[in-house]
N, C-alpha and C. Protein backbone atom coordinates (compact mmCIF):
# COMPACT_ATOMS: atom_id res chain seq x y z
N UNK A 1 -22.34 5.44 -2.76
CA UNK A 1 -21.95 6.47 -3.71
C UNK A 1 -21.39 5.79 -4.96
N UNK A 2 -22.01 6.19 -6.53
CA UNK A 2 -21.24 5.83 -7.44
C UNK A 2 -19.76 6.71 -7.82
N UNK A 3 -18.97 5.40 -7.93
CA UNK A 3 -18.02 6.09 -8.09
C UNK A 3 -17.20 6.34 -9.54
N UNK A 4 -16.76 7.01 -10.21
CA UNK A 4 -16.31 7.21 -11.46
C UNK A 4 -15.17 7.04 -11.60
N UNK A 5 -14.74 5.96 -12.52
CA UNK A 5 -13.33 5.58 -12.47
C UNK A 5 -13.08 6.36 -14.41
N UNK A 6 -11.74 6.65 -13.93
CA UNK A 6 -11.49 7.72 -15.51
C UNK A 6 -11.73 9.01 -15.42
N UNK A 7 -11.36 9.92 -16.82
CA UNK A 7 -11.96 11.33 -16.79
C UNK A 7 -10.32 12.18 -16.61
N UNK A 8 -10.01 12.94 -16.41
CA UNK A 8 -8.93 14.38 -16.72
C UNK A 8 -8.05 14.06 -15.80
N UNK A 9 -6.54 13.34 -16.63
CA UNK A 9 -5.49 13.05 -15.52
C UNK A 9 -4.53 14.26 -15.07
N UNK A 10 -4.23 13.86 -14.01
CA UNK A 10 -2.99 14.93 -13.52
C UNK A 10 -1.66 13.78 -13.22
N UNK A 11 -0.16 14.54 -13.61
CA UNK A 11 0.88 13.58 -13.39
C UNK A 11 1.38 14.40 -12.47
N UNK A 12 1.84 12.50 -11.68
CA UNK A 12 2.78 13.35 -10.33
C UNK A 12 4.03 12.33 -10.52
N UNK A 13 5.11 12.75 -11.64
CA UNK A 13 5.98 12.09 -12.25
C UNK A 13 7.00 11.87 -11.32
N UNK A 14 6.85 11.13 -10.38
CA UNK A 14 8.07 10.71 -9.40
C UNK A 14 7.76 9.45 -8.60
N UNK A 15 9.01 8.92 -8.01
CA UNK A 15 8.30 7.47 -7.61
C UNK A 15 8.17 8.14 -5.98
N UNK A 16 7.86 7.26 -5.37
CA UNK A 16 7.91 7.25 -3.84
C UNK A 16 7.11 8.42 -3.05
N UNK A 17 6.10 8.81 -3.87
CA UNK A 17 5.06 9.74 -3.09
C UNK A 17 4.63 9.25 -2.22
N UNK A 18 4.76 9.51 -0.73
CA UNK A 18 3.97 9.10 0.44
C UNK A 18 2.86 9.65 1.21
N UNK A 19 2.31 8.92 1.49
CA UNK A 19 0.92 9.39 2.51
C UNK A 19 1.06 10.80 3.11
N UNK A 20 2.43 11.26 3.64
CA UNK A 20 2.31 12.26 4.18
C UNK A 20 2.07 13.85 3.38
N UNK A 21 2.73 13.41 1.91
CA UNK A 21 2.62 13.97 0.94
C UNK A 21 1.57 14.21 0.41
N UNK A 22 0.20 12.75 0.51
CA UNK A 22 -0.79 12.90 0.17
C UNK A 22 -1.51 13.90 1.17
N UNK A 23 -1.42 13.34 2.58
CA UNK A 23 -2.29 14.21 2.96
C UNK A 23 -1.22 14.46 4.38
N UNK A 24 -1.07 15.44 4.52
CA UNK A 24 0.06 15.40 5.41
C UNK A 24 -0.80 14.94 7.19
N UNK A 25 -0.35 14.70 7.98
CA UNK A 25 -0.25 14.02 9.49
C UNK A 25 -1.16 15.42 10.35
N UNK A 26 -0.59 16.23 10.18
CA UNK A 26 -1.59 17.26 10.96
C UNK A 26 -2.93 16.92 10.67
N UNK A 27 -3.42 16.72 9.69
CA UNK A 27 -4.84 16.66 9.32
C UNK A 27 -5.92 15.70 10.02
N UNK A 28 -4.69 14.79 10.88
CA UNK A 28 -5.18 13.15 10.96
C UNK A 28 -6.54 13.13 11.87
N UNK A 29 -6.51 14.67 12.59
CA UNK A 29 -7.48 14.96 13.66
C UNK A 29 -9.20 14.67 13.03
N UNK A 30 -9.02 15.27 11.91
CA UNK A 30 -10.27 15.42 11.44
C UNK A 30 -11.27 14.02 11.48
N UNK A 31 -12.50 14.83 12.05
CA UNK A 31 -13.62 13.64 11.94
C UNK A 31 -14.77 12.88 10.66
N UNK A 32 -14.33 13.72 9.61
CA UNK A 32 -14.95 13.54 9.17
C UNK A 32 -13.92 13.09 7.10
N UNK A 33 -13.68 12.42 6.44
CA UNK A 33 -13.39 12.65 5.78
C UNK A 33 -13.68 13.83 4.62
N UNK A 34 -14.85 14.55 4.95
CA UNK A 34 -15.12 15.37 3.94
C UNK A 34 -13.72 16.70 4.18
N UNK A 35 -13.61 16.71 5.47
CA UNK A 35 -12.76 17.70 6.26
C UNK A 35 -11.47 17.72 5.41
N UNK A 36 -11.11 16.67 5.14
CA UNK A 36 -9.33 16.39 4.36
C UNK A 36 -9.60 16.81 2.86
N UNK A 37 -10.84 17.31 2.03
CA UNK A 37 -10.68 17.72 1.11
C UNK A 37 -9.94 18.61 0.50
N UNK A 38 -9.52 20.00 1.53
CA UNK A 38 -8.77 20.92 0.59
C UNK A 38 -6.92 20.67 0.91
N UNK A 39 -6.55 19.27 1.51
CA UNK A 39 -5.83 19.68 2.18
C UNK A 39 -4.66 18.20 0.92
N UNK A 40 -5.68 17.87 0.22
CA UNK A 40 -4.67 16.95 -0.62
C UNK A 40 -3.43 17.23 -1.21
N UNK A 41 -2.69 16.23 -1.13
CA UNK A 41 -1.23 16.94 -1.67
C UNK A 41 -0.60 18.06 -1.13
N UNK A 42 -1.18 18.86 -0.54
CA UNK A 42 -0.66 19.66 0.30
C UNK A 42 0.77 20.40 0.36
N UNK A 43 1.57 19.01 1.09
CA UNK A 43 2.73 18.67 0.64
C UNK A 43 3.96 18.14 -0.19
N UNK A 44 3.15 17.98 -1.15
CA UNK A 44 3.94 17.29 -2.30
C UNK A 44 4.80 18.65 -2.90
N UNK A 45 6.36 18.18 -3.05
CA UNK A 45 6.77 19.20 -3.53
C UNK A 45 7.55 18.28 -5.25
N UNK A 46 6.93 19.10 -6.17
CA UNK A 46 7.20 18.24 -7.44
C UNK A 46 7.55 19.59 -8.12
N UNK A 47 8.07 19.66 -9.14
CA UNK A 47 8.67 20.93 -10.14
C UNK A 47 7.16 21.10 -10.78
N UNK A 48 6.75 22.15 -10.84
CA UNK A 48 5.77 22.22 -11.82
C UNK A 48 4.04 22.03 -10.87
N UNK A 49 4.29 21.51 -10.20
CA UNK A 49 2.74 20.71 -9.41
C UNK A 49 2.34 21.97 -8.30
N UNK A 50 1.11 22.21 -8.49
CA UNK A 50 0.15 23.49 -7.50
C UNK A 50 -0.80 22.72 -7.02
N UNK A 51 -0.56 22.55 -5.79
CA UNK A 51 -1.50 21.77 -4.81
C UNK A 51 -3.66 22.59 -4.78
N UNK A 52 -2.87 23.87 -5.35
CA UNK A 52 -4.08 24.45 -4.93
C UNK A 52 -4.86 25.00 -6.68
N UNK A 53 -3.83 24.57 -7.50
CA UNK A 53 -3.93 24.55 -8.52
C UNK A 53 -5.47 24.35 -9.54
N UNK A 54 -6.13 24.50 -10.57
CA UNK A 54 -7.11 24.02 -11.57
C UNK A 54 -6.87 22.50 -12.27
N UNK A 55 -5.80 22.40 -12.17
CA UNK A 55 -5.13 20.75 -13.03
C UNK A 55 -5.77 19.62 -11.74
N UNK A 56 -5.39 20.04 -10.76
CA UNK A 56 -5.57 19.24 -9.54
C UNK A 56 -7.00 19.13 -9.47
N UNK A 57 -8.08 20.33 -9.22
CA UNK A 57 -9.18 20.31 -8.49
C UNK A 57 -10.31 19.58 -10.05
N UNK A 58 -9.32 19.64 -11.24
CA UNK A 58 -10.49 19.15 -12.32
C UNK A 58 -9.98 17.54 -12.69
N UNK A 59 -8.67 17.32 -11.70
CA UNK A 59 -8.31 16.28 -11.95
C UNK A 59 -9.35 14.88 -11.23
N UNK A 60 -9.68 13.42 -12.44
CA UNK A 60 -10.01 12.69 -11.66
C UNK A 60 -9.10 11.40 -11.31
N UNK A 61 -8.08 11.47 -12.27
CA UNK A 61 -7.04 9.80 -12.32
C UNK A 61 -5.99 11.15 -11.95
N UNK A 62 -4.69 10.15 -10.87
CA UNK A 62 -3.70 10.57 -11.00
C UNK A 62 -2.65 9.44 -11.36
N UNK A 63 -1.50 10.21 -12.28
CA UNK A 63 -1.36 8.86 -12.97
C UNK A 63 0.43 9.21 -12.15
N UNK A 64 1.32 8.12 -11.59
CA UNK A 64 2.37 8.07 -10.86
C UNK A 64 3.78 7.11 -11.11
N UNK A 65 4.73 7.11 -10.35
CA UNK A 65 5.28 6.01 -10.47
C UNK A 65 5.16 4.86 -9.77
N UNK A 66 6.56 4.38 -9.14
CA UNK A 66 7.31 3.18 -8.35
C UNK A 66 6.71 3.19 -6.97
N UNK A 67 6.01 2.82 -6.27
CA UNK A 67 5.33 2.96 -4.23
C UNK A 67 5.09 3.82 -4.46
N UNK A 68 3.67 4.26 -4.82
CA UNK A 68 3.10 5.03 -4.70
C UNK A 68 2.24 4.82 -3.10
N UNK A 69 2.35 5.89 -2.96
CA UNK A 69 1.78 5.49 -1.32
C UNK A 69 2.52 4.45 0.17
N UNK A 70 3.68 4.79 -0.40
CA UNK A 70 4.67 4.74 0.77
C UNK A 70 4.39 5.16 1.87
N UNK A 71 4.93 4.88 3.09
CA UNK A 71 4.78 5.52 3.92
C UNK A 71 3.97 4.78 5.27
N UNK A 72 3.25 5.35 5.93
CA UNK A 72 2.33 5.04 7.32
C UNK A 72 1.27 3.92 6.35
N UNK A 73 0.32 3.75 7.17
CA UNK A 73 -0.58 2.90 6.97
C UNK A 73 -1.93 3.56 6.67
N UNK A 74 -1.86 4.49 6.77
CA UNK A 74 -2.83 5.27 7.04
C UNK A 74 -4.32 5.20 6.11
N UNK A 75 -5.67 5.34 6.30
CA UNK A 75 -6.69 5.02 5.36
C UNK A 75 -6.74 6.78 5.44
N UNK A 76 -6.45 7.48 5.81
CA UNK A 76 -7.01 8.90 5.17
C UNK A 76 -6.26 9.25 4.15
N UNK A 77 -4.94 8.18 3.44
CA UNK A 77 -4.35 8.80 2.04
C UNK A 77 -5.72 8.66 1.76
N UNK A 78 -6.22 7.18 0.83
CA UNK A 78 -7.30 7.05 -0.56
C UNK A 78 -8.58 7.85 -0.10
N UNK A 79 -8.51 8.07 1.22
CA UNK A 79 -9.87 8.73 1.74
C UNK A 79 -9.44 10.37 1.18
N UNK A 80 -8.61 10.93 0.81
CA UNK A 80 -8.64 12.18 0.74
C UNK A 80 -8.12 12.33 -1.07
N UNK A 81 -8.32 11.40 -1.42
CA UNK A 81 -8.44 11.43 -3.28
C UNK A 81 -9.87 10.99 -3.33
N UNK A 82 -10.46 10.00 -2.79
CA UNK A 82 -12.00 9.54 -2.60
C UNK A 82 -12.99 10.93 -2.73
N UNK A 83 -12.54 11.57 -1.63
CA UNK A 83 -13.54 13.16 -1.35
C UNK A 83 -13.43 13.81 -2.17
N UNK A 84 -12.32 14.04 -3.07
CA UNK A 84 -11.96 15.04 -4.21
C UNK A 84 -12.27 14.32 -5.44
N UNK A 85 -12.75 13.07 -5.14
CA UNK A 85 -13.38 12.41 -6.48
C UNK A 85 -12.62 11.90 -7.64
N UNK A 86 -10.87 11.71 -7.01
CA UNK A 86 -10.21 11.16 -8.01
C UNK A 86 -10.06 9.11 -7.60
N UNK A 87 -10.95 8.81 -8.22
CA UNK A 87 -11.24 7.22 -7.79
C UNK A 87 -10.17 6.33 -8.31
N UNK A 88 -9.36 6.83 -9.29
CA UNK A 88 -8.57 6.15 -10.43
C UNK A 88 -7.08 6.41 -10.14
N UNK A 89 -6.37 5.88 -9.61
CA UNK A 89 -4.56 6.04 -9.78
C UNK A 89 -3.93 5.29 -10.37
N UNK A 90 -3.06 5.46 -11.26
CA UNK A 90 -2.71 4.25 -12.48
C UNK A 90 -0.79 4.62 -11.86
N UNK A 91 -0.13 3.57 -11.52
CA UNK A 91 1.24 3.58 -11.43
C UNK A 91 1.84 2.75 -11.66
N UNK A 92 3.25 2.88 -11.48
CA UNK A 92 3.94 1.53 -12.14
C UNK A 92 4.39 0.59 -10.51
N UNK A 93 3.84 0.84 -9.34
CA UNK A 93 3.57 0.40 -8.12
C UNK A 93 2.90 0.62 -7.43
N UNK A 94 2.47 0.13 -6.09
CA UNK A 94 2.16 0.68 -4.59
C UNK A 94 2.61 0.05 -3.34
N UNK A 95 2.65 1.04 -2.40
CA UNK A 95 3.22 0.47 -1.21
C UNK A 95 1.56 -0.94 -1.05
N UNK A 96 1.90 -1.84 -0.05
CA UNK A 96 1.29 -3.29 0.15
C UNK A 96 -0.07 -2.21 0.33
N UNK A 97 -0.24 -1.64 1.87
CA UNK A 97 -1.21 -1.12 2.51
C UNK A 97 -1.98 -0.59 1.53
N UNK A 98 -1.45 0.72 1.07
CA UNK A 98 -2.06 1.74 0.48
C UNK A 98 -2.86 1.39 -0.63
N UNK A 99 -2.50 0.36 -1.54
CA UNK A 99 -2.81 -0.70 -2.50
C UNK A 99 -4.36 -1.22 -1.87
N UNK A 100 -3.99 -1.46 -0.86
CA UNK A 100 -5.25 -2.81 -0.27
C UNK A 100 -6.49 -1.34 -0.32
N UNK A 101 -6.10 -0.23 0.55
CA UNK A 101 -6.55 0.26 0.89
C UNK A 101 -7.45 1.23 0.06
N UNK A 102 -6.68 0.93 -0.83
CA UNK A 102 -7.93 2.06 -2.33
C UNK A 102 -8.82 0.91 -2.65
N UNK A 103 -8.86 -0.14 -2.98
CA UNK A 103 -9.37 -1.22 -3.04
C UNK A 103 -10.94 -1.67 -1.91
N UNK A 104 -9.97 -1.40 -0.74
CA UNK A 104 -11.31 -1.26 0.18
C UNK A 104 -11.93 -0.43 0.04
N UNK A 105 -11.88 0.95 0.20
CA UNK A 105 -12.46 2.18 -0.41
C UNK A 105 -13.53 2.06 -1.72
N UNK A 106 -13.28 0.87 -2.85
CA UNK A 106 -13.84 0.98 -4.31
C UNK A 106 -13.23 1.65 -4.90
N UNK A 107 -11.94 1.60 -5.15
CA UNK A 107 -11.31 2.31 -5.65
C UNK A 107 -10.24 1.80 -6.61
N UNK A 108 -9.84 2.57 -7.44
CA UNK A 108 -9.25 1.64 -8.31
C UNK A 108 -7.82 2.50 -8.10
N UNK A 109 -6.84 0.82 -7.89
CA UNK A 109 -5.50 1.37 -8.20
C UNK A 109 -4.62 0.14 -9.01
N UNK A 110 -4.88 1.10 -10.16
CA UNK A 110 -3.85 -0.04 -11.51
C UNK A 110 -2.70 0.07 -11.08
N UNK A 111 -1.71 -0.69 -11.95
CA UNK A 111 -0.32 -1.16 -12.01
C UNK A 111 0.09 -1.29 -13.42
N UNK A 112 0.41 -0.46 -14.24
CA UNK A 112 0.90 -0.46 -15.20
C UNK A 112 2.43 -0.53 -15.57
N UNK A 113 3.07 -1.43 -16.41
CA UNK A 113 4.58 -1.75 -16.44
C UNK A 113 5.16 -0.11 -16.68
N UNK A 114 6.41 0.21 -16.04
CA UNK A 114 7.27 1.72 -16.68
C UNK A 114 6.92 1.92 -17.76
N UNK A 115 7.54 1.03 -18.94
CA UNK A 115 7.00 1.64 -20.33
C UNK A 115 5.39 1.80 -20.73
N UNK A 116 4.36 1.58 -19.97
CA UNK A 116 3.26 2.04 -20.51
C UNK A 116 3.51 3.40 -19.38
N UNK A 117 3.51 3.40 -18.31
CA UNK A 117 3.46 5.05 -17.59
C UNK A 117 4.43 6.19 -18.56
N UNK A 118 5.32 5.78 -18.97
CA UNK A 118 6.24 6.39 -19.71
C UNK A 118 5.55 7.09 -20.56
N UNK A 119 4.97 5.86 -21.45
CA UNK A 119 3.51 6.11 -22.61
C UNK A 119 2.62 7.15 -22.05
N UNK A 120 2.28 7.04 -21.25
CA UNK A 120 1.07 7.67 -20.62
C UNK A 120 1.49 8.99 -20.34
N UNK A 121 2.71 9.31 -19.70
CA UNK A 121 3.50 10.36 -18.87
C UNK A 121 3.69 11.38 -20.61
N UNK A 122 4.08 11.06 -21.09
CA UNK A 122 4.75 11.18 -22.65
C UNK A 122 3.31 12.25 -23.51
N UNK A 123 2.29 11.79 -23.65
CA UNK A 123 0.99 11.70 -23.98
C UNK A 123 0.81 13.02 -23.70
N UNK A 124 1.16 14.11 -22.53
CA UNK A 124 1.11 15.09 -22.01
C UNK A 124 1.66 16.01 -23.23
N UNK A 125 2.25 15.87 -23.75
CA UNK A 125 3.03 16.74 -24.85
C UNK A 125 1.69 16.72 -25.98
N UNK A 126 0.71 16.36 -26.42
CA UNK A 126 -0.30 16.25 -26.92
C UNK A 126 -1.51 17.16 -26.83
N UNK A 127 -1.53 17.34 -25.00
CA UNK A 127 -2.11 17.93 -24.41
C UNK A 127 -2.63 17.60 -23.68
N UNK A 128 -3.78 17.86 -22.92
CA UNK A 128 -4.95 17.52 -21.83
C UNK A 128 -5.04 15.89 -22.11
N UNK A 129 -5.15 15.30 -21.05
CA UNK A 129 -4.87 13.63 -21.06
C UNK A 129 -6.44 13.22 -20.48
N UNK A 130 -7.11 12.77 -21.14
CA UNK A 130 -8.42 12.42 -20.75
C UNK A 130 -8.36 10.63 -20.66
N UNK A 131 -8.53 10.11 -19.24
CA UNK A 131 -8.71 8.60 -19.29
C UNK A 131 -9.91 8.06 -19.12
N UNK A 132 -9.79 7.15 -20.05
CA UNK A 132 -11.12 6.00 -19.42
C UNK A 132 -10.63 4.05 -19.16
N UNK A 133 -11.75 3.87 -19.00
CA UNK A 133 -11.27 2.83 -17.71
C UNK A 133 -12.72 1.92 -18.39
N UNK A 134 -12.04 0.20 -18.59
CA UNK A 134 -12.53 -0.79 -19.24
C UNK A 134 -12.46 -1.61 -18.03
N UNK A 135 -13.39 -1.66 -16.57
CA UNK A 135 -12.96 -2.82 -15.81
C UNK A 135 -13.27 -3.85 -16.16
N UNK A 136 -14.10 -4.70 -17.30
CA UNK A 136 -14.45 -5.74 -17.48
C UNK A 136 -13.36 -5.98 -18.45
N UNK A 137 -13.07 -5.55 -19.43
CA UNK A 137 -12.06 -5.61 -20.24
C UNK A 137 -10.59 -5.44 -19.67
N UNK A 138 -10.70 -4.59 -18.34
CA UNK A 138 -9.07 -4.43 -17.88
C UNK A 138 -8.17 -3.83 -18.87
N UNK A 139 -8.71 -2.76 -19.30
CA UNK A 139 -8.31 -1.66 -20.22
C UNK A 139 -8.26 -0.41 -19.86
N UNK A 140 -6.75 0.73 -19.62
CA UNK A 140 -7.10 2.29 -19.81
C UNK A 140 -6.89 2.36 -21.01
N UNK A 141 -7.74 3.21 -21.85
CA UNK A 141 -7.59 4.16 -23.05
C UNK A 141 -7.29 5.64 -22.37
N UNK A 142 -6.02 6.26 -23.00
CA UNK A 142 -5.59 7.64 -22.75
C UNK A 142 -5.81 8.49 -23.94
N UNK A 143 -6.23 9.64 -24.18
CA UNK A 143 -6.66 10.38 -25.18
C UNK A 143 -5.81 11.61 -24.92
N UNK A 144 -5.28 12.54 -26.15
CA UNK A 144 -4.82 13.86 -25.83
C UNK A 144 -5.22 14.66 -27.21
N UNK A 145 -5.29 15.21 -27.62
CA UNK A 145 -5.31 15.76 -29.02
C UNK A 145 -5.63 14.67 -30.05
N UNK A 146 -5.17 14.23 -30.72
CA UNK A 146 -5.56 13.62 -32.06
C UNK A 146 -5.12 11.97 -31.60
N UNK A 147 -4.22 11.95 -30.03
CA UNK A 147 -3.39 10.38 -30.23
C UNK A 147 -4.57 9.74 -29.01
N UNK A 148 -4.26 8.45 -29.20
CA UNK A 148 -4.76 7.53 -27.97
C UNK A 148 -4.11 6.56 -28.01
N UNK A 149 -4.09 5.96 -26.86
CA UNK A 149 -3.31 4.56 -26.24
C UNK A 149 -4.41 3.99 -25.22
N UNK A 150 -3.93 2.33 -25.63
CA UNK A 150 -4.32 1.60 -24.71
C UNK A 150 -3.48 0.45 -23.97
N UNK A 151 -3.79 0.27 -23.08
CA UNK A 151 -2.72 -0.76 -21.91
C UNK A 151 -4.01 -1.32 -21.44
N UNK A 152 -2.78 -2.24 -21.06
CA UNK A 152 -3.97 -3.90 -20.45
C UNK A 152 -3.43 -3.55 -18.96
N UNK A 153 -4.37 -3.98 -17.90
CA UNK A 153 -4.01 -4.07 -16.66
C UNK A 153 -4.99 -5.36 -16.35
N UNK A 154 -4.09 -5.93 -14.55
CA UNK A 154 -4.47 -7.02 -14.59
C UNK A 154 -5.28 -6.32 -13.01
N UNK A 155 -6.21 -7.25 -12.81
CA UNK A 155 -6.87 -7.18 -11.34
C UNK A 155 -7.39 -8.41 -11.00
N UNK A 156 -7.24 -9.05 -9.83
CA UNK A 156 -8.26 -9.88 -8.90
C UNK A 156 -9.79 -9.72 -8.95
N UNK A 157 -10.04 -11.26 -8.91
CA UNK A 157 -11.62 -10.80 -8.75
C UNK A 157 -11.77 -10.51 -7.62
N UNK A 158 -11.40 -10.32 -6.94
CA UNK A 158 -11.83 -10.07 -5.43
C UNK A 158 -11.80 -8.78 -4.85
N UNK A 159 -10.18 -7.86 -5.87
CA UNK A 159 -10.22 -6.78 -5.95
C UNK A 159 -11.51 -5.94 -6.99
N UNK A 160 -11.67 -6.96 -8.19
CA UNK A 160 -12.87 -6.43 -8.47
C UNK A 160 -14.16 -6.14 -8.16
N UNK A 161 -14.38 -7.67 -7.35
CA UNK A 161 -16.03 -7.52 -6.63
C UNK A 161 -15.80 -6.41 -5.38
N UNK A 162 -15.09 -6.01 -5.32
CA UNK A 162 -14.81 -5.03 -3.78
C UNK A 162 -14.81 -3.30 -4.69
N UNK A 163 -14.74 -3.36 -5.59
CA UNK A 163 -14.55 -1.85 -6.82
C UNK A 163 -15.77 -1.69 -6.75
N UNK A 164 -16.28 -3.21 -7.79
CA UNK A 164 -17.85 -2.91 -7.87
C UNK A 164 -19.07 -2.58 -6.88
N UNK A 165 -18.41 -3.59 -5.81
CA UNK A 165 -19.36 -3.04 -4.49
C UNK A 165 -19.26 -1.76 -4.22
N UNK A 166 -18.26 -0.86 -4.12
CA UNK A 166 -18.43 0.41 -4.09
C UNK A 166 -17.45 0.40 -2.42
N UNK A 167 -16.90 -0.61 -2.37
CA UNK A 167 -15.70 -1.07 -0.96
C UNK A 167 -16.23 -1.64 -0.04
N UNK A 168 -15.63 -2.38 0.73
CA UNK A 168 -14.93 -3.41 1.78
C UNK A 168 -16.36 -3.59 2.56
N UNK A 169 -17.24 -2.50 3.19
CA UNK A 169 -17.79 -2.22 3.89
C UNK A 169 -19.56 -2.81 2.73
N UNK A 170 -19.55 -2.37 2.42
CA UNK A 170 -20.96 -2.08 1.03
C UNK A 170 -20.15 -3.87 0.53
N UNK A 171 -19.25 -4.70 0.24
CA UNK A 171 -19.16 -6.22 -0.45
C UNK A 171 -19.78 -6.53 1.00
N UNK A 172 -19.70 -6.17 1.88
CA UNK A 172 -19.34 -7.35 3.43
C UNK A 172 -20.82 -7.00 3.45
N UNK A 173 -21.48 -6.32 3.37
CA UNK A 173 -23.23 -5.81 3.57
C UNK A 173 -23.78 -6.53 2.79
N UNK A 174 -23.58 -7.10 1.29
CA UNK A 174 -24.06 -7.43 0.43
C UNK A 174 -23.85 -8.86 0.72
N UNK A 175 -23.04 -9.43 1.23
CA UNK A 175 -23.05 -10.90 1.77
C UNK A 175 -23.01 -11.95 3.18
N UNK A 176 -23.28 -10.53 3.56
CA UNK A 176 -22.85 -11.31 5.25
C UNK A 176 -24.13 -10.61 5.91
């Protein structure tokens, strides 16, 4: 599957969102990842944020703070932003796992310093936050109304050849 990194952010302006938040533990039954689609965020309780919301379901980057993805170990967090087609999470952390784990997936999870999320978070007052994503360059450009910004992010090649493969499973096919 190609995957689209960038496109209509949603903010979930707090640090320490965890897995269970992403997709809460009841769900864990399901066989199929398509199954965990309506059930993202679920639990996240943020001022302002509708799990079941239009911001969410047109969202493709979610942009965060400090451990993002705290919590269990779990591969059905990035698997249940994967299904809903948000490939892109830009924060100013991640828990170790959850990190590796969007990565295996093909997935991209930046690390941007506070003051560029700040930037980014800020940008919202503009309006509708449209991102795009420079992986060869290691560039987001953020757009809202008339302003744009850009930030440098850094990545591994290893995390890269594993994006581009499309994850963990699809690099290891392609060389082994």
């Amino acid at each position: 599957m190609q995957k689209k990194f960038g496109g209509s952010a949603i903010f979930l302006d707090r640090s320490d969102i965890n897995t269970d938040e992403i997709i809460p533990a009841k769900y864990l039954t399901e066989v199929t990842k398509e199954a965990l689609t309506p059930y993202i965020l679920e639990d996240l309780m943020l001022d302002g944020f509708d799990a079941k919301g239009e911001k969410l379901k047109n969202a493709t980057v979610v942009v965060s703070r400090e451990n993002f993805g705290c919590g269990s170990s779990r591969e059905h967090a990035p698997w249940v932003f994967e299904v809903n087609d948000v490939h892109t999470i830009i924060a100013e952390s991640y828990a170790r796992i959850f990190r590796q784990n969007m990565f295996n997936c093909g997935m991209l999870a930046i690390e941007l310093p506070k003051a560029d999320i700040d930037q980014l978070i800020a940008l919202q007052q503009q309006g509708d936050v449209t991102v795009s994503v420079d992986l060869d360059g290691q560039a987001v450009t953020a757009k809202a109304g008339s302003e744009e910004k850009q930030f440098s992010f850094n990545i591994t090649q290893f995390d890269k050849a594993l994006v581009e493969a499309g994850g963990w499973v699809e690099f290891a096919d392609a060389r082994y």
